[in-house]
PDB file of N, CA and C in Angstrom:
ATOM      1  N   UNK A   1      28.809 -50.744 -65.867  1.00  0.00           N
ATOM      2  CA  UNK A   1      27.575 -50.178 -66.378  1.00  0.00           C
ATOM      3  C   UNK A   1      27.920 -48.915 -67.160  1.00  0.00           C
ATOM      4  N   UNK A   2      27.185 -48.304 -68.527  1.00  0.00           N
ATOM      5  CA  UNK A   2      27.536 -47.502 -69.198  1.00  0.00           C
ATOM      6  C   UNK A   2      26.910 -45.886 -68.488  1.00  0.00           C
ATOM      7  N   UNK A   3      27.534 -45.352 -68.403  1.00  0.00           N
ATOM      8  CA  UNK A   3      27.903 -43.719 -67.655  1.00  0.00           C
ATOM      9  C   UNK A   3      26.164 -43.476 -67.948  1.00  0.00           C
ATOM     10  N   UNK A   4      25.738 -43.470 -69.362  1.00  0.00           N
ATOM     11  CA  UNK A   4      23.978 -42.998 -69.403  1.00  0.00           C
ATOM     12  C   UNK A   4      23.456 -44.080 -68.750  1.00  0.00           C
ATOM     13  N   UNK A   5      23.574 -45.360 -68.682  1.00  0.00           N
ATOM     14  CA  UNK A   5      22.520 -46.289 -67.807  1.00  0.00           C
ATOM     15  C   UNK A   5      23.077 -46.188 -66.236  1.00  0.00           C
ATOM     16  N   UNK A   6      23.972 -45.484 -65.727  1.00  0.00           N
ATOM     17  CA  UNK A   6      24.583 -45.370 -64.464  1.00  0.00           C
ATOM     18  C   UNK A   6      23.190 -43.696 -64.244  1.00  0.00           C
ATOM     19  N   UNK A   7      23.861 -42.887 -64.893  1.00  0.00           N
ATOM     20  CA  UNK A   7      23.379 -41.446 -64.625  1.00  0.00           C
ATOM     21  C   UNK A   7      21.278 -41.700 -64.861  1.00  0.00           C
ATOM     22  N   UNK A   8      20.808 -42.234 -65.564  1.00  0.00           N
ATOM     23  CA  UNK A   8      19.571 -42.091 -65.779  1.00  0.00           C
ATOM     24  C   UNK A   8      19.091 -43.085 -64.419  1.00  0.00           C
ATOM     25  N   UNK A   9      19.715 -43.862 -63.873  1.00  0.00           N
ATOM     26  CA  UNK A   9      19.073 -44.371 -62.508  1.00  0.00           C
ATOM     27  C   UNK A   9      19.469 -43.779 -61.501  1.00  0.00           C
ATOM     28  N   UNK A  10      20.628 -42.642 -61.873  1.00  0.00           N
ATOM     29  CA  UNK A  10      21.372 -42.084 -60.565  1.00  0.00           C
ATOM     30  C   UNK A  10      19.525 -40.774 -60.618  1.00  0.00           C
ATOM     31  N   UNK A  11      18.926 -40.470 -61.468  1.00  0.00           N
ATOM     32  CA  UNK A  11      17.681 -39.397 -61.225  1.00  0.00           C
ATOM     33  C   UNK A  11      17.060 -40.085 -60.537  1.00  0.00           C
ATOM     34  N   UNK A  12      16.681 -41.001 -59.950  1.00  0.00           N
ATOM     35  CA  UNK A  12      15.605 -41.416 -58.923  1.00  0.00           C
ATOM     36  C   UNK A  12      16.115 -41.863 -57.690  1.00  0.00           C
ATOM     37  N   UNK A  13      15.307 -41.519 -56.318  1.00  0.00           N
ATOM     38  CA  UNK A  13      15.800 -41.734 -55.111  1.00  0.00           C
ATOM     39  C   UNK A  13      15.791 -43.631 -55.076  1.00  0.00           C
ATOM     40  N   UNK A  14      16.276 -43.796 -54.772  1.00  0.00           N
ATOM     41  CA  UNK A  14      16.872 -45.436 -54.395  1.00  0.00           C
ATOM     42  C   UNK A  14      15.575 -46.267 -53.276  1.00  0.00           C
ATOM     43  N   UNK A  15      15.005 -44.703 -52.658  1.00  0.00           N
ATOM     44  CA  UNK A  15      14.333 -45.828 -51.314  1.00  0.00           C
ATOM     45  C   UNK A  15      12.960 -45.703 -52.524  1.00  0.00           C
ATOM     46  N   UNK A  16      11.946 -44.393 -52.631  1.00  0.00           N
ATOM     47  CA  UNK A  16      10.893 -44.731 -53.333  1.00  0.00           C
ATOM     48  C   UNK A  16      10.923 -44.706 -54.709  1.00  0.00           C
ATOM     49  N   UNK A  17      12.292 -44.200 -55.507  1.00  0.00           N
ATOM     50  CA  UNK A  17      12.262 -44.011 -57.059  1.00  0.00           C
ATOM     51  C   UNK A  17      11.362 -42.983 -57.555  1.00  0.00           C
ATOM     52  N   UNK A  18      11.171 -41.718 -57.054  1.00  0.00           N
ATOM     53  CA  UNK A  18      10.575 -40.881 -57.826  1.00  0.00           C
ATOM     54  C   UNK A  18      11.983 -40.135 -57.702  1.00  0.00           C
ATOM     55  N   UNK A  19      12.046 -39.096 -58.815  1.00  0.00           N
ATOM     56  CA  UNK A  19      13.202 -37.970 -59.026  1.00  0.00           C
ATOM     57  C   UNK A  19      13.604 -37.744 -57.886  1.00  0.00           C
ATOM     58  N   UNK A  20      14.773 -37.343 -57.593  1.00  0.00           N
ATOM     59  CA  UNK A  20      15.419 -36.649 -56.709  1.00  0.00           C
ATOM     60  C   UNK A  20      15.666 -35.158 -56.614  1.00  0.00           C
ATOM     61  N   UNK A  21      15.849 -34.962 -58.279  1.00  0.00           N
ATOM     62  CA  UNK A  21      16.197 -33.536 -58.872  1.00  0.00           C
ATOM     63  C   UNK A  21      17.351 -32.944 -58.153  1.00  0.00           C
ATOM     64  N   UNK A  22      18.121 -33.284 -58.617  1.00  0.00           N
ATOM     65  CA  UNK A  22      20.054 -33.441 -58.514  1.00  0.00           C
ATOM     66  C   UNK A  22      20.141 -32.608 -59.312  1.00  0.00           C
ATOM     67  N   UNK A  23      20.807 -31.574 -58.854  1.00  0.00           N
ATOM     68  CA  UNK A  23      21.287 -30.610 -59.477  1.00  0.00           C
ATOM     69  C   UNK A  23      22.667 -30.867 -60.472  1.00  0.00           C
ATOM     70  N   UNK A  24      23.610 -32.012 -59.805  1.00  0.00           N
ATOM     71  CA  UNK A  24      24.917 -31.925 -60.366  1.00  0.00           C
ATOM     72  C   UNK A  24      24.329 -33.244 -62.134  1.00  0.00           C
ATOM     73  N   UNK A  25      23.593 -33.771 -61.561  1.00  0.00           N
ATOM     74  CA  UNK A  25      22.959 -34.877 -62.728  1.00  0.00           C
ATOM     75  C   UNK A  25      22.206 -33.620 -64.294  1.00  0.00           C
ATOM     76  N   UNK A  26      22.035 -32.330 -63.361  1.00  0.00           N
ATOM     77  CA  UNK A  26      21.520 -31.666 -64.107  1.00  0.00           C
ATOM     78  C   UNK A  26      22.173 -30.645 -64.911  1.00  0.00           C
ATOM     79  N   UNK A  27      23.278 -30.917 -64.568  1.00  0.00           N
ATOM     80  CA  UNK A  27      24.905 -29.983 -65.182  1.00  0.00           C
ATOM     81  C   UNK A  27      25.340 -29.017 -64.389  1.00  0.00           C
ATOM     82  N   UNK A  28      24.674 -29.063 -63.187  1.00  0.00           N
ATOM     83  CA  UNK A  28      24.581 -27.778 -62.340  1.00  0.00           C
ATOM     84  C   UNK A  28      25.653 -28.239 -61.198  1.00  0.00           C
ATOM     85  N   UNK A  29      26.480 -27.652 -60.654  1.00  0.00           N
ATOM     86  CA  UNK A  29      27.705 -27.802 -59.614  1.00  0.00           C
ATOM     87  C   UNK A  29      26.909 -28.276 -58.100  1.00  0.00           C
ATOM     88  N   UNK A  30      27.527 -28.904 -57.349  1.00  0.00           N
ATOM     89  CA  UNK A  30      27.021 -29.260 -55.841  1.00  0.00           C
ATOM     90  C   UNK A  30      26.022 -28.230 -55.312  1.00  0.00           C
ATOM     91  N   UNK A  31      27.043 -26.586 -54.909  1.00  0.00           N
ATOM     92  CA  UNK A  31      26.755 -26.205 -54.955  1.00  0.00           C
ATOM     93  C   UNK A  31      25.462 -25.372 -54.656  1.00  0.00           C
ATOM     94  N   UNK A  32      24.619 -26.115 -55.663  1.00  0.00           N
ATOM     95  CA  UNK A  32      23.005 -25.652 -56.331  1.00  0.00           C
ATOM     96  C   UNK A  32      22.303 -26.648 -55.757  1.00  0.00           C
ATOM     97  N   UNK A  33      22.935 -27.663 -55.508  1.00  0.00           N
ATOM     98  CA  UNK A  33      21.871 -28.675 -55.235  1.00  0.00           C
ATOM     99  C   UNK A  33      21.433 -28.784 -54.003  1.00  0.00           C
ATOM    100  N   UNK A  34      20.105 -29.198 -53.937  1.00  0.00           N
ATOM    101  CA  UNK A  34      19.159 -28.937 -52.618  1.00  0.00           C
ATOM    102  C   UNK A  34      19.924 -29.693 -51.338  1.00  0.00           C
ATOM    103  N   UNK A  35      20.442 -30.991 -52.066  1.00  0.00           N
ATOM    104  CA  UNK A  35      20.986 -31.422 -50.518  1.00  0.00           C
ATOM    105  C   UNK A  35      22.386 -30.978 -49.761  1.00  0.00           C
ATOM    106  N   UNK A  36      23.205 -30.176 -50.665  1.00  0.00           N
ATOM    107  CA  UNK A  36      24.153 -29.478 -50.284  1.00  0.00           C
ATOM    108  C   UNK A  36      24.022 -28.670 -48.620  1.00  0.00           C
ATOM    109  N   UNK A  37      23.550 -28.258 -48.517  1.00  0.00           N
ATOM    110  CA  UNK A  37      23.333 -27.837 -47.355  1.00  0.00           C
ATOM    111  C   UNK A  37      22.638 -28.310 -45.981  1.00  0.00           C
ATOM    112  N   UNK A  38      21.929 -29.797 -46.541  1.00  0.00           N
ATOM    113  CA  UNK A  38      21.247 -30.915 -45.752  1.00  0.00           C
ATOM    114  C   UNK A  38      22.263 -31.430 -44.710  1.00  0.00           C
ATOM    115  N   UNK A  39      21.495 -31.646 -43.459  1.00  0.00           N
ATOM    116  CA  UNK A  39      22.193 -32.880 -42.610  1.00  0.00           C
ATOM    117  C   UNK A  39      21.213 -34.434 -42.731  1.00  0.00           C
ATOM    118  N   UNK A  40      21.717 -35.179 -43.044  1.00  0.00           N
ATOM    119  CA  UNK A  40      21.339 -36.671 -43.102  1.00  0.00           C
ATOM    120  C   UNK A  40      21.393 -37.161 -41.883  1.00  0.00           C
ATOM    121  N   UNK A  41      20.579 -37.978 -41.464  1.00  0.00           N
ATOM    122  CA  UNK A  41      20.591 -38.819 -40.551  1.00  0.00           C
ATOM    123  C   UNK A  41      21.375 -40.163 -40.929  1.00  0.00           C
ATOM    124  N   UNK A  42      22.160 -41.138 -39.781  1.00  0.00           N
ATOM    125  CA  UNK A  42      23.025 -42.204 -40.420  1.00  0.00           C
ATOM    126  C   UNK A  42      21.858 -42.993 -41.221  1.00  0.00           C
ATOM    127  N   UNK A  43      22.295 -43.613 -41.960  1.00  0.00           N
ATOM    128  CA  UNK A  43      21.757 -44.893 -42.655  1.00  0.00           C
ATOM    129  C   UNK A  43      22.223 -46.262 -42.307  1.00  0.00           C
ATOM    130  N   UNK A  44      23.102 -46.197 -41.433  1.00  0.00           N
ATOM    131  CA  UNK A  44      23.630 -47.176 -41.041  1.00  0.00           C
ATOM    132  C   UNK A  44      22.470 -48.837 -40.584  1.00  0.00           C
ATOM    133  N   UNK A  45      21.866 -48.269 -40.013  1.00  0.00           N
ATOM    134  CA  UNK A  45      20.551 -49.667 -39.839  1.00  0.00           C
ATOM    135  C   UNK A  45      19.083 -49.765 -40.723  1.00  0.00           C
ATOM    136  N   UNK A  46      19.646 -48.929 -42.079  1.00  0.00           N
ATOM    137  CA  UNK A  46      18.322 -49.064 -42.793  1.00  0.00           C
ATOM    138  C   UNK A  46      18.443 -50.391 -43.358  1.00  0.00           C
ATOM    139  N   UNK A  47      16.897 -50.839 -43.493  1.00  0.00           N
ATOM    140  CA  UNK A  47      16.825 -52.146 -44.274  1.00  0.00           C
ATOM    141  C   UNK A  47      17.655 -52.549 -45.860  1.00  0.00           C
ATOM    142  N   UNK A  48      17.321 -51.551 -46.360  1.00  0.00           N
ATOM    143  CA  UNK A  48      17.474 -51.582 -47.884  1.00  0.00           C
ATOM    144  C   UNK A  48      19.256 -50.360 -47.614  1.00  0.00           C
ATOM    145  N   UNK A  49      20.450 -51.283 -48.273  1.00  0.00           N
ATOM    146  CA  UNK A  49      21.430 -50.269 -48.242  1.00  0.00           C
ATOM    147  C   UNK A  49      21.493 -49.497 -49.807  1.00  0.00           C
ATOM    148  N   UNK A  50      21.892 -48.295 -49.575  1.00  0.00           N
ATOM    149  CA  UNK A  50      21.899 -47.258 -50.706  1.00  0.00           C
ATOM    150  C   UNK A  50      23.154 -47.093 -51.503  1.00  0.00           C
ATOM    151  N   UNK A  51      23.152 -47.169 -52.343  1.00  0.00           N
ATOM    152  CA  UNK A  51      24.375 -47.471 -52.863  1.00  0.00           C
ATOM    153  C   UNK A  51      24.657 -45.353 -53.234  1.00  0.00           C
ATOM    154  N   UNK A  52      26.689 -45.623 -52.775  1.00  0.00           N
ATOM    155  CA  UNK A  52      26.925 -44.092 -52.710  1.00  0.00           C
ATOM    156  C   UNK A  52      26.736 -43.027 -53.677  1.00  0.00           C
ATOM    157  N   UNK A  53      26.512 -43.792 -55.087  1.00  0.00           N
ATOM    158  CA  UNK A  53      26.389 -42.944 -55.793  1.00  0.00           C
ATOM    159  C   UNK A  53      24.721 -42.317 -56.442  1.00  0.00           C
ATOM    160  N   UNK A  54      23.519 -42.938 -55.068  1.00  0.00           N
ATOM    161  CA  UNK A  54      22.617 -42.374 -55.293  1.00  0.00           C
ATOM    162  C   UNK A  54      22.070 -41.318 -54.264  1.00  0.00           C
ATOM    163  N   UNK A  55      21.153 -40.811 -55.139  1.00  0.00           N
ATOM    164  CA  UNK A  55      20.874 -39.290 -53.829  1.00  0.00           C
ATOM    165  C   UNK A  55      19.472 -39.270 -53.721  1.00  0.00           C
ATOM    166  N   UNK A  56      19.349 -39.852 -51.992  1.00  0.00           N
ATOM    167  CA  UNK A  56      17.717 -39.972 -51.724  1.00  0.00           C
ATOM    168  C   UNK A  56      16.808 -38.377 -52.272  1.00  0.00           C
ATOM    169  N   UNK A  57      15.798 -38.362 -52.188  1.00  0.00           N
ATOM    170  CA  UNK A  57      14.753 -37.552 -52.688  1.00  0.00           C
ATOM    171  C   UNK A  57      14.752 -36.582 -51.022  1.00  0.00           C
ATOM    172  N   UNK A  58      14.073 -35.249 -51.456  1.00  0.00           N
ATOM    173  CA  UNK A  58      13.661 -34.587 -49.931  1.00  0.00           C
ATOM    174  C   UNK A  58      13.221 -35.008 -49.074  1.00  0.00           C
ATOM    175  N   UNK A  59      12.294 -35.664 -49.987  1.00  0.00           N
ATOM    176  CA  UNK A  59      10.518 -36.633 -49.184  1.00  0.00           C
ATOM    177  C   UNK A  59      11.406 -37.567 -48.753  1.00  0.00           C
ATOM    178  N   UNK A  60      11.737 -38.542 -49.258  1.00  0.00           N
ATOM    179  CA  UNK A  60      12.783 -39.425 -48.003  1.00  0.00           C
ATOM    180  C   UNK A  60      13.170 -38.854 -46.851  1.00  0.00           C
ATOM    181  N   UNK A  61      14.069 -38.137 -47.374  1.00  0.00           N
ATOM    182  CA  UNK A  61      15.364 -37.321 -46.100  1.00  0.00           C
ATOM    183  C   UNK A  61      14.075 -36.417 -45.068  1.00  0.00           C
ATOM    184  N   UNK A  62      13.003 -35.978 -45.290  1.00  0.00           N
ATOM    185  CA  UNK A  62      12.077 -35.473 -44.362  1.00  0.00           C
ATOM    186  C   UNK A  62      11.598 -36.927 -43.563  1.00  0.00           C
ATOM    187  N   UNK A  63      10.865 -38.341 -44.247  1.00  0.00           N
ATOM    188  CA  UNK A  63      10.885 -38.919 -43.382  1.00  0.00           C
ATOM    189  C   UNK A  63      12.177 -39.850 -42.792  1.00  0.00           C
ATOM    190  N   UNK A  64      13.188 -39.904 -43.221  1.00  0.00           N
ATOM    191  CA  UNK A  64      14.236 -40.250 -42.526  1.00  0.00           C
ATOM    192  C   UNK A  64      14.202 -39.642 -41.257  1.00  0.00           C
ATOM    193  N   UNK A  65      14.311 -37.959 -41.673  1.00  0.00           N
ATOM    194  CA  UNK A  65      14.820 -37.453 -40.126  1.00  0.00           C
ATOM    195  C   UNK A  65      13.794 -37.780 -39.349  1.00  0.00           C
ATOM    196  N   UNK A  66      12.493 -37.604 -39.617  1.00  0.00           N
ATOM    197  CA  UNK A  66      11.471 -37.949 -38.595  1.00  0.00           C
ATOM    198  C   UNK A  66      11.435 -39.662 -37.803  1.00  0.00           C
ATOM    199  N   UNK A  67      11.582 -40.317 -38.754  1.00  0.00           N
ATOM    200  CA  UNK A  67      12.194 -41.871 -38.052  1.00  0.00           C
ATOM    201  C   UNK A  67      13.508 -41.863 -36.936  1.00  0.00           C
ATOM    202  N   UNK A  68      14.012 -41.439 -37.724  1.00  0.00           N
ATOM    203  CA  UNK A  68      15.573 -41.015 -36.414  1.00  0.00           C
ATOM    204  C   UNK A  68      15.133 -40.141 -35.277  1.00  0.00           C
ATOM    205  N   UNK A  69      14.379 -38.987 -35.178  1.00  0.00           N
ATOM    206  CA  UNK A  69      13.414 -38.461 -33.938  1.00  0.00           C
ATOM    207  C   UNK A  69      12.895 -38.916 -33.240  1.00  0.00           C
ATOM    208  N   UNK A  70      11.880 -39.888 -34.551  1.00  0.00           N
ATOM    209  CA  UNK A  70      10.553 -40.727 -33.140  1.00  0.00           C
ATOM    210  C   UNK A  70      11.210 -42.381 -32.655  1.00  0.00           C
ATOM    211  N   UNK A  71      12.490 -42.644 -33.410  1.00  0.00           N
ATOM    212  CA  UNK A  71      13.154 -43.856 -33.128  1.00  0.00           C
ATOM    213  C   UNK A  71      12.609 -45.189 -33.606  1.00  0.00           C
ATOM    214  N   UNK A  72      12.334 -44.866 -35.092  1.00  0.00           N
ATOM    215  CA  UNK A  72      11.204 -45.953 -35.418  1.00  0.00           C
ATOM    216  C   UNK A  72      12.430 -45.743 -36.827  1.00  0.00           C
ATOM    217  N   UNK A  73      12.401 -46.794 -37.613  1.00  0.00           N
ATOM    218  CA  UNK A  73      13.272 -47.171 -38.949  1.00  0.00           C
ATOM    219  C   UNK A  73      12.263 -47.697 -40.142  1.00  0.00           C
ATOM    220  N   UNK A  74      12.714 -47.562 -41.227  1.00  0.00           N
ATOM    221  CA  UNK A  74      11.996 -47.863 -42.292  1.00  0.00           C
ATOM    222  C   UNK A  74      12.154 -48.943 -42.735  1.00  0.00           C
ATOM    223  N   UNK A  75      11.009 -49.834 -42.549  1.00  0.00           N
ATOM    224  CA  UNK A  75      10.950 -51.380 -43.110  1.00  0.00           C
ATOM    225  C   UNK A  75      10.717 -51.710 -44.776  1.00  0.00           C
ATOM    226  N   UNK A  76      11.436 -51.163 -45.635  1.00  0.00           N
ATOM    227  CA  UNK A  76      11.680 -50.953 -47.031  1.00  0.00           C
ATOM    228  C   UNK A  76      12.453 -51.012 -47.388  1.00  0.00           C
TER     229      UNK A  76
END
């Protein structure tokens, strides 16, 4: 796949597809970017697998962690 049709789908989260707002997609170093400092919950038993070179959205990763809390998984 060509680096702009790789990078223009790498801007949207993979589970709902709205922006992610990636800092490094944005020329900006790790670093800066919001999930840099995030802990993820595994993904290991999600329905839908994520491929590594995309970066879920906040709004995901807020209800991720809350699924991994209340022990309930996302059927998506």
């Amino acid at each position: 796949m060509p680096l702009k049709e790789r990078d223009s789908g790498a801007k949207f989260c993979p589970l709902c597809r709205q922006a992610n707002h990636c800092a490094v997609l944005a020329g900006r170093g790790i670093e800066d970017c919001w999930c840099a400092q995030q802990t993820f919950p595994p993904l290991a038993d999600a329905v839908k697998p994520v491929d590594a070179g995309a970066c879920i959205c906040e709004a995901c990763l807020r209800r991720l962690r809350q699924e991994a809390a209340s022990g309930y998984k996302r059927l998506d």
